[in-house]
PDB file of N, CA and C in Angstrom:
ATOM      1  N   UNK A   1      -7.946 -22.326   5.440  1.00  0.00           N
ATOM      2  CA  UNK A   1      -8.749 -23.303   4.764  1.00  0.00           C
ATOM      3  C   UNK A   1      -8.407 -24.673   5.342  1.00  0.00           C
ATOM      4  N   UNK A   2      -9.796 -25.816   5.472  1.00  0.00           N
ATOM      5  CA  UNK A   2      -8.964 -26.797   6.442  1.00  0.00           C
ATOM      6  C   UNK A   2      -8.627 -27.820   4.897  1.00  0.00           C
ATOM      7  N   UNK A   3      -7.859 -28.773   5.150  1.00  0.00           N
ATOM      8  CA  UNK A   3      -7.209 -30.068   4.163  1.00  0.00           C
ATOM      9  C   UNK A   3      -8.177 -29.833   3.707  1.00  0.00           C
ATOM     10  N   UNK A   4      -7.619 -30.143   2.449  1.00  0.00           N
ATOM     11  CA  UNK A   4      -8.553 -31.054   0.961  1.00  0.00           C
ATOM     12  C   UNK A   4      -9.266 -29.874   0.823  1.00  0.00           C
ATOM     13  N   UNK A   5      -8.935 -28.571   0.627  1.00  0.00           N
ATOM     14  CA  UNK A   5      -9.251 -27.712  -0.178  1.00  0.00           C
ATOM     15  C   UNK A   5     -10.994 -26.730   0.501  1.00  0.00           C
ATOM     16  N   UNK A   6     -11.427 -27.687   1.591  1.00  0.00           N
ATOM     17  CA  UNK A   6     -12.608 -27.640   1.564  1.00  0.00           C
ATOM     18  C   UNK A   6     -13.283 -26.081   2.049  1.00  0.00           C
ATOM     19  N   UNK A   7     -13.782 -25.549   2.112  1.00  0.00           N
ATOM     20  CA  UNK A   7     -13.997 -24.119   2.078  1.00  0.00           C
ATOM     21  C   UNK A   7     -14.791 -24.123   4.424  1.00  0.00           C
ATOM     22  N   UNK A   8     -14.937 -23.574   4.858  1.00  0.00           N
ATOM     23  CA  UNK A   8     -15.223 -22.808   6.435  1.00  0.00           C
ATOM     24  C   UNK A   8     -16.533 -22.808   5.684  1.00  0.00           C
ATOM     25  N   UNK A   9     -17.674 -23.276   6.636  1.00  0.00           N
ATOM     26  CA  UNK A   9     -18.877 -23.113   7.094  1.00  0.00           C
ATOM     27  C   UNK A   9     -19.489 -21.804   8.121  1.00  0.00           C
ATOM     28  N   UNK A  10     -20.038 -20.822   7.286  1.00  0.00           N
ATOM     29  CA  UNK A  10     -20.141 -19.597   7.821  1.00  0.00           C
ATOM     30  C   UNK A  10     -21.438 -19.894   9.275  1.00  0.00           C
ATOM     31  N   UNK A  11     -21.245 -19.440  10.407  1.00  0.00           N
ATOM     32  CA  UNK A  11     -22.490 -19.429  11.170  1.00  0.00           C
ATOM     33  C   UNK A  11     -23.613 -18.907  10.514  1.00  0.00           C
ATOM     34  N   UNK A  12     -24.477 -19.134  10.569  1.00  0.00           N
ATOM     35  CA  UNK A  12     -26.058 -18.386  10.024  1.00  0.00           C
ATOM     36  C   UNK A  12     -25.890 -18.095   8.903  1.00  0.00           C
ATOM     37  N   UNK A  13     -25.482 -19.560   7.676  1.00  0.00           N
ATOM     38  CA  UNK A  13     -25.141 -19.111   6.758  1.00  0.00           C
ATOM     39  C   UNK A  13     -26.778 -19.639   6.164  1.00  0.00           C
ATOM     40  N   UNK A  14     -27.032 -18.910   4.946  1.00  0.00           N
ATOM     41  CA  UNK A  14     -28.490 -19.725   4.436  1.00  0.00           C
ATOM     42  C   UNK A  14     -27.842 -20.677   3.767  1.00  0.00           C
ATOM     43  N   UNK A  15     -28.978 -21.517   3.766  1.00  0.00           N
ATOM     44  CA  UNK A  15     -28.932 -22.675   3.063  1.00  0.00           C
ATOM     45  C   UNK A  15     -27.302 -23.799   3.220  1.00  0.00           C
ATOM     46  N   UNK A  16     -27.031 -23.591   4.415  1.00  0.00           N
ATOM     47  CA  UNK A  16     -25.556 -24.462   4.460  1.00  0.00           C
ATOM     48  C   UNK A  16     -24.543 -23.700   3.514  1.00  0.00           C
ATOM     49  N   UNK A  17     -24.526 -22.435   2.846  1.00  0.00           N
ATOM     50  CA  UNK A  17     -23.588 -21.825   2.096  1.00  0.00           C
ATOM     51  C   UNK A  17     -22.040 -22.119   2.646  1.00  0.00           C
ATOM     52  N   UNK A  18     -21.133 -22.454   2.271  1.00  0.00           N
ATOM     53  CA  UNK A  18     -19.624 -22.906   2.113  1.00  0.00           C
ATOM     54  C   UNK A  18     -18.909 -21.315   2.012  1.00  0.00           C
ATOM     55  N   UNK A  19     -17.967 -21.021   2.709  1.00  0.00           N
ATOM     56  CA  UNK A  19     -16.998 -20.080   2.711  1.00  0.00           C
ATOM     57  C   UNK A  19     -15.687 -20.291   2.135  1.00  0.00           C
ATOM     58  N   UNK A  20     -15.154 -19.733   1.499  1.00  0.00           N
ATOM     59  CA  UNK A  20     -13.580 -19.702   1.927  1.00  0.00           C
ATOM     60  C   UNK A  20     -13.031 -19.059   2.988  1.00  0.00           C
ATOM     61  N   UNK A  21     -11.884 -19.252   3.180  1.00  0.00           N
ATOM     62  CA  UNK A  21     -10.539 -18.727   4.427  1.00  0.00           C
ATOM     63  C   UNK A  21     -11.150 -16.685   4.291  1.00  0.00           C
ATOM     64  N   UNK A  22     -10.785 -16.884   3.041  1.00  0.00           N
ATOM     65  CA  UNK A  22     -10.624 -15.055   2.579  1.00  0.00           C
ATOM     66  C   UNK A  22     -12.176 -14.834   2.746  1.00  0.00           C
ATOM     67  N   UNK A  23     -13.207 -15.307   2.673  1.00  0.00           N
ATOM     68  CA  UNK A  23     -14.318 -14.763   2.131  1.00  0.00           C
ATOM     69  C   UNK A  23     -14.858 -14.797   3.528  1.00  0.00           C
ATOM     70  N   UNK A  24     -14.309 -15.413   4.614  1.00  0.00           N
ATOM     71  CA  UNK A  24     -15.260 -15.884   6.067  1.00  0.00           C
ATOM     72  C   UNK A  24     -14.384 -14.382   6.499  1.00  0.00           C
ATOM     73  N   UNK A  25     -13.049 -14.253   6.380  1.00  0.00           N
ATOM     74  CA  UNK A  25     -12.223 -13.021   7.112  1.00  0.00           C
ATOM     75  C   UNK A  25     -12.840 -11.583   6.377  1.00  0.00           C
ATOM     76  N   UNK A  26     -13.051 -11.760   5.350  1.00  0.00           N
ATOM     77  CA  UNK A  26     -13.919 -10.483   4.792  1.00  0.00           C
ATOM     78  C   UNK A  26     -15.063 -10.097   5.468  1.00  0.00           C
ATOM     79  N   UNK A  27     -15.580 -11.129   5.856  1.00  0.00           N
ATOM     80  CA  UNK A  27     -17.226 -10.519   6.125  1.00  0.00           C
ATOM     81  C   UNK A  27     -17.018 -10.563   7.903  1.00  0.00           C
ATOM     82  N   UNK A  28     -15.725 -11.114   8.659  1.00  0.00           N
ATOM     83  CA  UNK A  28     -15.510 -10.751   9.778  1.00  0.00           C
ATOM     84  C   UNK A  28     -14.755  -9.190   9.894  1.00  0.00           C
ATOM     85  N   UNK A  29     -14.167  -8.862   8.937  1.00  0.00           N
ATOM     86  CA  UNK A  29     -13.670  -7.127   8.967  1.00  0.00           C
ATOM     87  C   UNK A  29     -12.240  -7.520   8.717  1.00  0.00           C
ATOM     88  N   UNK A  30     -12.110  -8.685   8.821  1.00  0.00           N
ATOM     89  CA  UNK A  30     -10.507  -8.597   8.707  1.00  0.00           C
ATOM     90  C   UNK A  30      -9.724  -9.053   6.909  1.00  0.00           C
ATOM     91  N   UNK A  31      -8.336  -7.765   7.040  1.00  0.00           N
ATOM     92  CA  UNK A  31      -8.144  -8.099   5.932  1.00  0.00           C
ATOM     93  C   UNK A  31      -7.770  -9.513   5.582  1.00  0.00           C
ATOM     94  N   UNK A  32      -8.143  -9.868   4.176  1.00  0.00           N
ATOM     95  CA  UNK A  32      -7.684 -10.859   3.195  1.00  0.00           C
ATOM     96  C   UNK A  32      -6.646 -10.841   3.219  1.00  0.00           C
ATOM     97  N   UNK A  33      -6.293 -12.355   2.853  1.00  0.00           N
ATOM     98  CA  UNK A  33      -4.677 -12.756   2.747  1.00  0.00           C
ATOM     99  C   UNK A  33      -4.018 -11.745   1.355  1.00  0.00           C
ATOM    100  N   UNK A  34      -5.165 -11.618   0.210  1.00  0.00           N
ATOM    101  CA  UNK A  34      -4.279 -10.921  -0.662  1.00  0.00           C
ATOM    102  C   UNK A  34      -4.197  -9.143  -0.291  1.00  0.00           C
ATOM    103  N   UNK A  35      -5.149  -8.643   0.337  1.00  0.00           N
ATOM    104  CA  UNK A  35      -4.702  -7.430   0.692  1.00  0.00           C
ATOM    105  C   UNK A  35      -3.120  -7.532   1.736  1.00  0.00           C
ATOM    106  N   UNK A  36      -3.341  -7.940   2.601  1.00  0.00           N
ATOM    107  CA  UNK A  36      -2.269  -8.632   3.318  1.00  0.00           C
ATOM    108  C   UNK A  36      -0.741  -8.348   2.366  1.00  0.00           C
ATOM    109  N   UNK A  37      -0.514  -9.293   1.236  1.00  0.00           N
ATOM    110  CA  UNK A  37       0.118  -9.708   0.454  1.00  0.00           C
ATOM    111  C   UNK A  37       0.425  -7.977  -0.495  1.00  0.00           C
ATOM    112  N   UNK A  38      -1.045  -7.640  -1.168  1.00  0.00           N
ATOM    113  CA  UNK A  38      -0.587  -6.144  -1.376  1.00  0.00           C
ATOM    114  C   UNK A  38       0.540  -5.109  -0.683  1.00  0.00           C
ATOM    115  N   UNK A  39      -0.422  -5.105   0.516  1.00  0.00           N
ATOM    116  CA  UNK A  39       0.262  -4.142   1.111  1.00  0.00           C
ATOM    117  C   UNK A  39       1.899  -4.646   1.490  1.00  0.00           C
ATOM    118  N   UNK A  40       2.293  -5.784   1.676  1.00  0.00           N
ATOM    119  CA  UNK A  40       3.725  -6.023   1.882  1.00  0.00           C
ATOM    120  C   UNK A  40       4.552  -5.760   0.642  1.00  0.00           C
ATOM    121  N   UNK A  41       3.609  -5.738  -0.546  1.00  0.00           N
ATOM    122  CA  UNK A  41       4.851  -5.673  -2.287  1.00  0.00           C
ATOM    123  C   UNK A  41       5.188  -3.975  -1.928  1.00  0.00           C
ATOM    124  N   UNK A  42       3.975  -3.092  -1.169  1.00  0.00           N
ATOM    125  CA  UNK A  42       4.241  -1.803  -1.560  1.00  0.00           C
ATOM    126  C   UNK A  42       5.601  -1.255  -1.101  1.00  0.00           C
ATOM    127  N   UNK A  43       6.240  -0.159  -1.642  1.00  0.00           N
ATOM    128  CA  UNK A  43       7.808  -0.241  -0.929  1.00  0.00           C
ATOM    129  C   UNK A  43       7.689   0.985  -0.177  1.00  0.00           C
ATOM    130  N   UNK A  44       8.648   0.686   1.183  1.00  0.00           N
ATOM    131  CA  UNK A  44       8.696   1.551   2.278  1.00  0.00           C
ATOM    132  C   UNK A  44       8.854   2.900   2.069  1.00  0.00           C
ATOM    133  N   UNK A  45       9.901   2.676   0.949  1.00  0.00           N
ATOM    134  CA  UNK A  45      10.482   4.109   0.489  1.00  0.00           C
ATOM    135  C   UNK A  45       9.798   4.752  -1.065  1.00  0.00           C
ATOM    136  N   UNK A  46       8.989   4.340  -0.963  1.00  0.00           N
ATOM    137  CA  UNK A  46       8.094   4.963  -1.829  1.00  0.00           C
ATOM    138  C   UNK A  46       7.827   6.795  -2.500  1.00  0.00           C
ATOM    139  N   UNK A  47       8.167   7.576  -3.120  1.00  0.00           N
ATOM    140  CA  UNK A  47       8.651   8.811  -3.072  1.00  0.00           C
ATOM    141  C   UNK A  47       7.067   9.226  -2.888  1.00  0.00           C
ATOM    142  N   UNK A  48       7.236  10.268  -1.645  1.00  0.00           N
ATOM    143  CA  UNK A  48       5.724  11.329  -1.684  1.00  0.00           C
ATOM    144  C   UNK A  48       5.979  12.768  -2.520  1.00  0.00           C
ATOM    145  N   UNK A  49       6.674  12.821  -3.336  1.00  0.00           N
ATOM    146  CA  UNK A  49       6.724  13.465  -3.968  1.00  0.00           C
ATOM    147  C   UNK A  49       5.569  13.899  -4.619  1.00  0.00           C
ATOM    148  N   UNK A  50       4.886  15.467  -4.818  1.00  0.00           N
ATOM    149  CA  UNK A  50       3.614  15.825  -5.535  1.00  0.00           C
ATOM    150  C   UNK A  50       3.630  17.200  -6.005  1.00  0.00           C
ATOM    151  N   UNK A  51       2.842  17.440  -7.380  1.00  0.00           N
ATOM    152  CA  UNK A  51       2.704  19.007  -7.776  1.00  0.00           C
ATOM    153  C   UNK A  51       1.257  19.150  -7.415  1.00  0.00           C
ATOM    154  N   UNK A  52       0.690  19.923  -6.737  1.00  0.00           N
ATOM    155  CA  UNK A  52      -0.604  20.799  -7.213  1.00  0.00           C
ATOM    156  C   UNK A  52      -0.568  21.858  -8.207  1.00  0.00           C
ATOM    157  N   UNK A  53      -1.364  21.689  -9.065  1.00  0.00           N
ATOM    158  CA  UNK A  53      -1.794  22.966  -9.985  1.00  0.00           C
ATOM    159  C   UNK A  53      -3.276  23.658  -9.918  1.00  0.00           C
ATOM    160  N   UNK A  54      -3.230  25.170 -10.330  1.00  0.00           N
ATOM    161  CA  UNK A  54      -4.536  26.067 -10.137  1.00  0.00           C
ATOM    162  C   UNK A  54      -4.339  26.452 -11.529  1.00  0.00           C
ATOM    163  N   UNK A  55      -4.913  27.713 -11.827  1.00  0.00           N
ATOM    164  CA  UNK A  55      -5.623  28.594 -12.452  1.00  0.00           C
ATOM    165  C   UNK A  55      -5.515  30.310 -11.707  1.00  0.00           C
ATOM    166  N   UNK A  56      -4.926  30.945 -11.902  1.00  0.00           N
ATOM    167  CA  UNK A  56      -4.964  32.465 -11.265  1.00  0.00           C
ATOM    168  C   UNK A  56      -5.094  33.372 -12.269  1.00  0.00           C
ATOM    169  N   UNK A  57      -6.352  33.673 -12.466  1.00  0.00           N
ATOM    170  CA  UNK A  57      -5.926  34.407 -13.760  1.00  0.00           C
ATOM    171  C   UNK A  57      -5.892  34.041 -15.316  1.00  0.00           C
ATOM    172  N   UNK A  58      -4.180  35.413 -15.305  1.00  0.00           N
ATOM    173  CA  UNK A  58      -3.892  34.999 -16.290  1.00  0.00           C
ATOM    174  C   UNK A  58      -2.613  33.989 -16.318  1.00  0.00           C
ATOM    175  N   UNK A  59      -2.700  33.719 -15.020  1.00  0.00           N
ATOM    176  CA  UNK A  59      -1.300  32.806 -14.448  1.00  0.00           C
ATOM    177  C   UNK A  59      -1.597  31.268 -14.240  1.00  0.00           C
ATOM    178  N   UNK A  60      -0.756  30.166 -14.624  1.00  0.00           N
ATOM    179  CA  UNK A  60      -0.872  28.966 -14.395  1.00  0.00           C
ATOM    180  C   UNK A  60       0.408  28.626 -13.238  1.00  0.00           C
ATOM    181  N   UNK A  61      -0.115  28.129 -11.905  1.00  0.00           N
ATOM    182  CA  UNK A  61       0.761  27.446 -11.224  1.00  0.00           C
ATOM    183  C   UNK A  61       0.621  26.384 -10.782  1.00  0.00           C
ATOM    184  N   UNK A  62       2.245  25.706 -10.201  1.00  0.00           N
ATOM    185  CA  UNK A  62       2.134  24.395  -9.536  1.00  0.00           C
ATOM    186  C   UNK A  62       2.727  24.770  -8.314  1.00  0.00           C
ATOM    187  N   UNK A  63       2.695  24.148  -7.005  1.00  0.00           N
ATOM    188  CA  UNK A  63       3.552  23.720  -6.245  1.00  0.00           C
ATOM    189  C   UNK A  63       3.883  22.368  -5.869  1.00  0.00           C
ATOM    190  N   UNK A  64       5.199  22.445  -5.818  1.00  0.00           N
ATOM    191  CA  UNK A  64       5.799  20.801  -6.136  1.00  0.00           C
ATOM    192  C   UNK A  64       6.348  20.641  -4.895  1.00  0.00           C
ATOM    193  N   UNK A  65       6.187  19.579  -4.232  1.00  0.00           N
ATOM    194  CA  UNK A  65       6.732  19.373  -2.701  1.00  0.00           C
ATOM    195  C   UNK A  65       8.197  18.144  -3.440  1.00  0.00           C
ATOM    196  N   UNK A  66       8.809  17.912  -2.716  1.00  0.00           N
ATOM    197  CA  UNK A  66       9.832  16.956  -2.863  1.00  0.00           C
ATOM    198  C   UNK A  66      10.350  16.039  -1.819  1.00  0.00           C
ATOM    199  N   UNK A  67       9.637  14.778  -1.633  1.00  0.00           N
ATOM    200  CA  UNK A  67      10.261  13.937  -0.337  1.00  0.00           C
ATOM    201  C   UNK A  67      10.362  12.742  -0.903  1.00  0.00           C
ATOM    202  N   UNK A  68      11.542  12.903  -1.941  1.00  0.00           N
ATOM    203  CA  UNK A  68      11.728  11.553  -2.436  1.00  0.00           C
ATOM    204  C   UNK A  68      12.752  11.107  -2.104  1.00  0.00           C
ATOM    205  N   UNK A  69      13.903  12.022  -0.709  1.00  0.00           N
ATOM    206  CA  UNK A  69      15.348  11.589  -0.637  1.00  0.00           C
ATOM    207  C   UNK A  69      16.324  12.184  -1.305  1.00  0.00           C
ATOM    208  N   UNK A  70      16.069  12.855  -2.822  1.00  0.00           N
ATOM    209  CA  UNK A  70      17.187  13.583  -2.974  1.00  0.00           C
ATOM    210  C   UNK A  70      16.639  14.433  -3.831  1.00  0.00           C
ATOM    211  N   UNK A  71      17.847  15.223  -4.230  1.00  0.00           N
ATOM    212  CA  UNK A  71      17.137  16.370  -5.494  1.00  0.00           C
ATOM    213  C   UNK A  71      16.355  16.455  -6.361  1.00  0.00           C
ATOM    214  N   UNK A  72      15.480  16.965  -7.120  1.00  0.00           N
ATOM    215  CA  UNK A  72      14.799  16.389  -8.047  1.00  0.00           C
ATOM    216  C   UNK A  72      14.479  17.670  -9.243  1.00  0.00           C
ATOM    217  N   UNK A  73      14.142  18.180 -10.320  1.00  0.00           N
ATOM    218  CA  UNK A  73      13.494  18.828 -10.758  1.00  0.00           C
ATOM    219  C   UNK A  73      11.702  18.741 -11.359  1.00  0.00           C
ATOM    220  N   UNK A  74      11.254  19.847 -10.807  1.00  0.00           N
ATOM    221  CA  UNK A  74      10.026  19.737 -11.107  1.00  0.00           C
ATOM    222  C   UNK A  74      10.002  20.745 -11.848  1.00  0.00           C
ATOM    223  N   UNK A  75       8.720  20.287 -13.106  1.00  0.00           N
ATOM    224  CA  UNK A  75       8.439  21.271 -14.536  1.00  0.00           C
ATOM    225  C   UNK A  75       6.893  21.799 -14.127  1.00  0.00           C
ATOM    226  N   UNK A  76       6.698  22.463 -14.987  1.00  0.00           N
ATOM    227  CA  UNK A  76       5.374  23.218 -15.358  1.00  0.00           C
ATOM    228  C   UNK A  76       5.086  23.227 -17.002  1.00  0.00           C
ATOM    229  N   UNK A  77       3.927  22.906 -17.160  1.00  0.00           N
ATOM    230  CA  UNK A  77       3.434  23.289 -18.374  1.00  0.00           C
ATOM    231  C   UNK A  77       2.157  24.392 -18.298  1.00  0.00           C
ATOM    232  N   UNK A  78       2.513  25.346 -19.025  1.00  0.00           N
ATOM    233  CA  UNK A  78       1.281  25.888 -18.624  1.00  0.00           C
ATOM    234  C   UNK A  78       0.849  26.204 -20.579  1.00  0.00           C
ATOM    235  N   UNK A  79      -0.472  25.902 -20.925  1.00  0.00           N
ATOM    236  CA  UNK A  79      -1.140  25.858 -22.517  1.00  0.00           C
ATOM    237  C   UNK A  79      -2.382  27.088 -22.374  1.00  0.00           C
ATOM    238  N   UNK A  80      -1.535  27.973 -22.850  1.00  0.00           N
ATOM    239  CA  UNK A  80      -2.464  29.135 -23.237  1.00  0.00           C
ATOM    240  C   UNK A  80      -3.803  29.142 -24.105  1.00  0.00           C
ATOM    241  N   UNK A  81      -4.751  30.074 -24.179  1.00  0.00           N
ATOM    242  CA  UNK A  81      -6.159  29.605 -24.587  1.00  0.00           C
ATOM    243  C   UNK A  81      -5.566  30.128 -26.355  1.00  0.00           C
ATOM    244  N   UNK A  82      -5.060  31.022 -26.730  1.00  0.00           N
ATOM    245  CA  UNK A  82      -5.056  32.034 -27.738  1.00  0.00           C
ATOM    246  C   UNK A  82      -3.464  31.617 -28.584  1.00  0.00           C
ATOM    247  N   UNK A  83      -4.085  31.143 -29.804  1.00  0.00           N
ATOM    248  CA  UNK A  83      -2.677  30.137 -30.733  1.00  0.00           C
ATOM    249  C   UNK A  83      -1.547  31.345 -30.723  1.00  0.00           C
ATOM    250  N   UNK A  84      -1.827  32.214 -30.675  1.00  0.00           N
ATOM    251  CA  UNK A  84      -0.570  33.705 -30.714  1.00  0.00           C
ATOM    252  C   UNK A  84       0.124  33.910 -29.711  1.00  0.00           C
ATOM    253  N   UNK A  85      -0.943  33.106 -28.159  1.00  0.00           N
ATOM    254  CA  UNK A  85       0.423  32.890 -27.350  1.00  0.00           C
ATOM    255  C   UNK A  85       1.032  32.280 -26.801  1.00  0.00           C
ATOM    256  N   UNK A  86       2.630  32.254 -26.804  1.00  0.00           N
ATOM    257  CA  UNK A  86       2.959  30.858 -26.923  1.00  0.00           C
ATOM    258  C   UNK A  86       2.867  30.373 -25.643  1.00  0.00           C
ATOM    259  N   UNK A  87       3.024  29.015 -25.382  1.00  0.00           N
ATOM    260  CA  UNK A  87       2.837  28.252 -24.006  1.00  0.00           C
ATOM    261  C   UNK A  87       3.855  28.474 -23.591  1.00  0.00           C
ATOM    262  N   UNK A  88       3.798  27.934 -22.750  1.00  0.00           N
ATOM    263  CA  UNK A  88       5.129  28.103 -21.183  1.00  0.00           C
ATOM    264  C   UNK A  88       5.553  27.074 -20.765  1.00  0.00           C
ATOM    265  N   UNK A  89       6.915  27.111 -20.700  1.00  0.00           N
ATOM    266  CA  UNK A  89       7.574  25.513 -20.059  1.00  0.00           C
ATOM    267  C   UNK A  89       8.401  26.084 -19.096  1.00  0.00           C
ATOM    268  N   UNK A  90       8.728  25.767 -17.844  1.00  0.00           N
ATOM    269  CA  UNK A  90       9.443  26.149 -16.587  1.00  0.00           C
ATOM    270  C   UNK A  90      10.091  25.166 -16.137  1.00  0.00           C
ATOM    271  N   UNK A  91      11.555  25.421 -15.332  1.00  0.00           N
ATOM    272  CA  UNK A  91      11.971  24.429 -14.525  1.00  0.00           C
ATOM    273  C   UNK A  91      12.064  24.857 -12.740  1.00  0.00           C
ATOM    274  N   UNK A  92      12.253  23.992 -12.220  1.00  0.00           N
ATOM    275  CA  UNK A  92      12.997  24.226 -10.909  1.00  0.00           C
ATOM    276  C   UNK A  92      13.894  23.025  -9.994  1.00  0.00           C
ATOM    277  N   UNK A  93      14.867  23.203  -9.555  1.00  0.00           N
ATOM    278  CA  UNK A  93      15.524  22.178  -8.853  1.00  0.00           C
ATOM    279  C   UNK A  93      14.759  22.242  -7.192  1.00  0.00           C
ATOM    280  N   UNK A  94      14.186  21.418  -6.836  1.00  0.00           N
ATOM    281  CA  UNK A  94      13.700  21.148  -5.385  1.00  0.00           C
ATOM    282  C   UNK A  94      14.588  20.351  -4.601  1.00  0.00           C
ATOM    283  N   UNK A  95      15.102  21.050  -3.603  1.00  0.00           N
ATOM    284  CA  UNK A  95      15.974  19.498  -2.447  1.00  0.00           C
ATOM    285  C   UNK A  95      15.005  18.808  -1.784  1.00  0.00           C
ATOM    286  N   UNK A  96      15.269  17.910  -1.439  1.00  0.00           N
ATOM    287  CA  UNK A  96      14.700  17.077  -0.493  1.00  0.00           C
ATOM    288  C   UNK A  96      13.696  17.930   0.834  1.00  0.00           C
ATOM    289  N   UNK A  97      12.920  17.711   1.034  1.00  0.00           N
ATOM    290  CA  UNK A  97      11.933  18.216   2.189  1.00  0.00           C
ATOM    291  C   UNK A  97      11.468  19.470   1.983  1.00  0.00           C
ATOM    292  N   UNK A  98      11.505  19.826   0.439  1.00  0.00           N
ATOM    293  CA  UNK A  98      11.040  21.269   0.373  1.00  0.00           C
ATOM    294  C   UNK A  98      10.205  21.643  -0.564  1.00  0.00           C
ATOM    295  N   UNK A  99       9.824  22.943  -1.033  1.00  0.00           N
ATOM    296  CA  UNK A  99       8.787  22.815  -2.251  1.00  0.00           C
ATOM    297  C   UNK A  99       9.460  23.869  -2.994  1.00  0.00           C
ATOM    298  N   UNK A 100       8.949  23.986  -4.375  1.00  0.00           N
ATOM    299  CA  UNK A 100       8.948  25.277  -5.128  1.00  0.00           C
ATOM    300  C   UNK A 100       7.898  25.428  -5.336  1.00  0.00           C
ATOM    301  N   UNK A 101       7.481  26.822  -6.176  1.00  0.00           N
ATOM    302  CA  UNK A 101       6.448  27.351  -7.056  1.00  0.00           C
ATOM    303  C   UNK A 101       6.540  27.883  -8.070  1.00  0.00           C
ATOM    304  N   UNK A 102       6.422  27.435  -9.143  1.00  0.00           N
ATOM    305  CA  UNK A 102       6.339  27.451 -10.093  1.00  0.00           C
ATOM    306  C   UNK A 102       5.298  28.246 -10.972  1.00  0.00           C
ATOM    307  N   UNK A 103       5.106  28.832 -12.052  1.00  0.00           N
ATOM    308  CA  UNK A 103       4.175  29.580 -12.752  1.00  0.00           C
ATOM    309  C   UNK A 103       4.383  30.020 -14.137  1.00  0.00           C
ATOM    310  N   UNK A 104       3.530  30.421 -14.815  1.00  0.00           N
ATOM    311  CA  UNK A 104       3.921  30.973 -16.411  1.00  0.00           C
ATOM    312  C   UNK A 104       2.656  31.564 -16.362  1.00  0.00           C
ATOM    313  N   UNK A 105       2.593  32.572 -17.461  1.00  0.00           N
ATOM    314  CA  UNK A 105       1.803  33.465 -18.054  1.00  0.00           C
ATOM    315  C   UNK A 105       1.156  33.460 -19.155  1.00  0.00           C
ATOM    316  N   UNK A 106      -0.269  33.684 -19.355  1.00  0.00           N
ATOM    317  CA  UNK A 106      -0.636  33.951 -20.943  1.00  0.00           C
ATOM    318  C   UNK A 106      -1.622  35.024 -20.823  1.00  0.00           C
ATOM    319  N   UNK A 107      -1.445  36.029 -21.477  1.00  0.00           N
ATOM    320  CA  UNK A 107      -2.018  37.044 -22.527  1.00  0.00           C
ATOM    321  C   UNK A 107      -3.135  37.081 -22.455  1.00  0.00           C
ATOM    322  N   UNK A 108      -3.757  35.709 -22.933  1.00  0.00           N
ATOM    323  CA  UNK A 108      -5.109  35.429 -23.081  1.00  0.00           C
ATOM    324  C   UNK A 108      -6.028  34.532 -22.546  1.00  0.00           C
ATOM    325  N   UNK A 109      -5.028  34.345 -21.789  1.00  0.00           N
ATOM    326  CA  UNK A 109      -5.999  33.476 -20.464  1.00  0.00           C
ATOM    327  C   UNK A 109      -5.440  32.018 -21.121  1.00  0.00           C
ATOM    328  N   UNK A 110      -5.554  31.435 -19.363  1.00  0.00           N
ATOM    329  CA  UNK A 110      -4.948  29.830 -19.512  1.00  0.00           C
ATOM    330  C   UNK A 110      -5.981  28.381 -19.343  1.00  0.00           C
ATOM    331  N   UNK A 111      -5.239  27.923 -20.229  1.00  0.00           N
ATOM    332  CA  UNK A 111      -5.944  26.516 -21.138  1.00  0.00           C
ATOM    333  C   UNK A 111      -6.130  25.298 -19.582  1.00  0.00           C
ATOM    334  N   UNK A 112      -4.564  25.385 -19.632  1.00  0.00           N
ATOM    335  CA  UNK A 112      -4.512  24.186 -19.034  1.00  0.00           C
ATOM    336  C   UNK A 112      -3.135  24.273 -18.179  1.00  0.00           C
ATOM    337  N   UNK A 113      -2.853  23.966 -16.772  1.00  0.00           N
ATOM    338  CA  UNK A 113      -2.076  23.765 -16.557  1.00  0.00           C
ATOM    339  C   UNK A 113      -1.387  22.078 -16.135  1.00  0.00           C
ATOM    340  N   UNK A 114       0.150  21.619 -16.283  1.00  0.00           N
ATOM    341  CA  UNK A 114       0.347  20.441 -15.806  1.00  0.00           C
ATOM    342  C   UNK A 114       1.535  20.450 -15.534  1.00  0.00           C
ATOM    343  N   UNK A 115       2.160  19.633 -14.348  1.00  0.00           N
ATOM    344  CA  UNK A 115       3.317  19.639 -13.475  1.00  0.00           C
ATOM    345  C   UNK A 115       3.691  18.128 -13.173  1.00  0.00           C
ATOM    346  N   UNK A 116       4.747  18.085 -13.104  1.00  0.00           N
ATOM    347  CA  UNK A 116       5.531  16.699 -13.176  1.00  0.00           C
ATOM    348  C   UNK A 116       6.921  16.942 -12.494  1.00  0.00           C
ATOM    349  N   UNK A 117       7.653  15.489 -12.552  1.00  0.00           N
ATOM    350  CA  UNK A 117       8.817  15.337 -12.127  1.00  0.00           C
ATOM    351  C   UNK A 117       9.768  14.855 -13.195  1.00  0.00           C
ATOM    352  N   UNK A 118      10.733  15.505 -13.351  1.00  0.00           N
ATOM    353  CA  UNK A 118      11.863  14.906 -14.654  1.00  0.00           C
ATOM    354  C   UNK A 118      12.778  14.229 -13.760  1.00  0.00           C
TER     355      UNK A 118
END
């Protein structure tokens, strides 16, 4: 932006339209100072840690990858369709760079499954 706040004059702008710094670099492709600024808060070491869950059946699973640097346990919930049977809670310890699989069972077919990190 030049002194005194004043906003960049776009080429072929209509009507003499006024830009800002961010708004002239947007419409050239380049990122904004605050994307810019985003992406530097994000942290390097950020854990990629993740569960996928399905449906098999009468089986609920996850697989849980682990690349967060160190050990971790990953759970399972799995919520049966039928109040008589009971739900399922699972654990597993994952090391670093590896996955488990995880699963539980119902009787009567499954509701819902969900997987996390404790």
């Amino acid at each position: 932006m030049h002194a005194g706040g004043k906003g960049v004059r776009a080429a072929g702008a209509v009507g003499g339209a006024l830009l800002t710094a961010a708004a002239a670099a947007a419409i050239a492709g380049a990122p904004s100072a605050s994307a810019q600024e985003a992406q530097a808060q994000r942290s390097p070491a950020a854990p990629l840690s993740y569960c996928t869950t399905w449906i098999d059946g009468e089986w609920g699973k996850a697989r849980c990858y682990n690349d967060a640097g160190f050990t971790r346990t990953a759970w399972i919930q799995v919520t049966c369709v039928d109040w008589w049977d009971p739900d399922v809670r699972n654990t597993a310890t994952v090391q670093h760079g590896s996955d488990a699989l995880l699963s539980g069972h119902c009787w009567g077919g499954v509701e819902k499954v969900e997987a996390g990190w404790e």
